[in-house]
Protein backbone atom coordinates (compact mmCIF):
# COMPACT_ATOMS: atom_id res chain seq x y z
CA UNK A 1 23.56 10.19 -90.53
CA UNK A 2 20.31 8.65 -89.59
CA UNK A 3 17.17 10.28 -90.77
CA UNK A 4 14.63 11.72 -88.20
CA UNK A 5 11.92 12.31 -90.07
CA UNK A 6 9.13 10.23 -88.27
CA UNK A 7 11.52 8.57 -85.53
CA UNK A 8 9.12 8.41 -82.40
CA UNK A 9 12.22 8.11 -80.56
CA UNK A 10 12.57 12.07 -81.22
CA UNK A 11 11.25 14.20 -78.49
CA UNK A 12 8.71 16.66 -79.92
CA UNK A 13 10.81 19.73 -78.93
CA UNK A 14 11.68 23.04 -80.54
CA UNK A 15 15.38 22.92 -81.17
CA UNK A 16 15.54 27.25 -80.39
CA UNK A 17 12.93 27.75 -77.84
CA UNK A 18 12.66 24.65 -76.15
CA UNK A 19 9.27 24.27 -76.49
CA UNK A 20 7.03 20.78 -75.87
CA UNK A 21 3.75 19.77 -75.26
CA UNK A 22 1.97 20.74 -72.61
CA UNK A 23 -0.67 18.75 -70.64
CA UNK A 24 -4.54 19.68 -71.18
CA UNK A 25 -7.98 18.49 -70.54
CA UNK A 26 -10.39 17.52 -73.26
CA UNK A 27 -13.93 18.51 -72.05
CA UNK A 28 -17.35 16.92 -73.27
CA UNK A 29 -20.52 18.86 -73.32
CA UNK A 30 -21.10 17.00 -70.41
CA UNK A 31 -18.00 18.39 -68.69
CA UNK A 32 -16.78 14.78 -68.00
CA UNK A 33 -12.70 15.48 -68.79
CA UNK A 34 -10.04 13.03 -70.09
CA UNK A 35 -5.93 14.33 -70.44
CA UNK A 36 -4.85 14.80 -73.37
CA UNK A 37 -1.55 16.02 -74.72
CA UNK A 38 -1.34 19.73 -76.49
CA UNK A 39 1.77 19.11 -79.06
CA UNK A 40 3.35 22.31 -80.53
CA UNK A 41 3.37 23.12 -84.07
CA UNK A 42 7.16 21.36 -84.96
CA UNK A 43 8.03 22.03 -88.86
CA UNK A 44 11.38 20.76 -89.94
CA UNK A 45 12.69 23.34 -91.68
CA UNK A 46 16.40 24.19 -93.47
CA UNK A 47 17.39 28.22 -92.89
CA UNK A 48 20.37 30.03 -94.45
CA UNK A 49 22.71 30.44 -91.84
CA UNK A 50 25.32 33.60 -92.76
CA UNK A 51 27.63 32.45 -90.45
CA UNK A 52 28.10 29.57 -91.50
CA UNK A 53 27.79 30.19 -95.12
CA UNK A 54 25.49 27.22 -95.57
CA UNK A 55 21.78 25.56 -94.80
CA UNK A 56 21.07 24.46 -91.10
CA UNK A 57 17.93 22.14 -91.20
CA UNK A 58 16.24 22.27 -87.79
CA UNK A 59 13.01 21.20 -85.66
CA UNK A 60 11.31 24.23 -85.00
CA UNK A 61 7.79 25.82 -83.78
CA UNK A 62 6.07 27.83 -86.00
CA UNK A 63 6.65 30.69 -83.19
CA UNK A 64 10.16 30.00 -83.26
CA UNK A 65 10.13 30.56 -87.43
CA UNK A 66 8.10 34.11 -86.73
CA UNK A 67 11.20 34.87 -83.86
CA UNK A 68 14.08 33.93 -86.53
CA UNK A 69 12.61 36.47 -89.02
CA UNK A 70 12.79 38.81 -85.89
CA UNK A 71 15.71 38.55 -83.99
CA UNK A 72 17.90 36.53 -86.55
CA UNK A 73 19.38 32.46 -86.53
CA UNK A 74 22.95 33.77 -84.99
CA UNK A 75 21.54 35.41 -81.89
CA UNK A 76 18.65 32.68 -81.58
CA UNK A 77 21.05 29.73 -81.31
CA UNK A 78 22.97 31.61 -79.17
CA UNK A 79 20.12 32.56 -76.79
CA UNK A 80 19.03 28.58 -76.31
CA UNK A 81 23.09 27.87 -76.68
CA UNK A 82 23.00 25.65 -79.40
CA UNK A 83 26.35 24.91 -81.96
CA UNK A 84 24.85 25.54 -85.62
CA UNK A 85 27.95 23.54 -87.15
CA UNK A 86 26.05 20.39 -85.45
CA UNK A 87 23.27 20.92 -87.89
């Protein structure tokens, strides 16, 4: 299995929520603006997954960790219909 830690090829996308960066404007004091790219908050993280009976390690926003303490991994991955036995 090849490692993704720092692969550029990866997108920068939550794995659960689908969330990705999001285009901005950086504004001077002068109000002269130049794009820039907003990146979300991606932590890899490995969760306990009952189910399963084992750990899941996944690409997720930090929003996405506060939802998983919320709602739960099962009914998260099955919201954004994603196969935990692929993880």
């Amino acid at each position: 299995m090849i490692s993704c830690l720092h692969d550029s090829a990866v997108s920068r996308r939550c794995t659960l929520t689908g969330k990705k960066a999001n285009n901005g404007y950086k504004v001077s004091f002068s109000n002269k603006k130049s794009k820039k790219l907003q990146q979300p908050n991606l932590q890899y993280k490995r969760l306990w997954w009952e189910k399963g009976n084992r750990f899941v390690r996944l690409r997720l926003c930090t929003r996405a960790l506060k939802t998983v303490d919320l709602k739960g991994l099962d009914v998260m991955a099955k919201e954004a219909g994603i196969d935990l036995n692929k993880f």
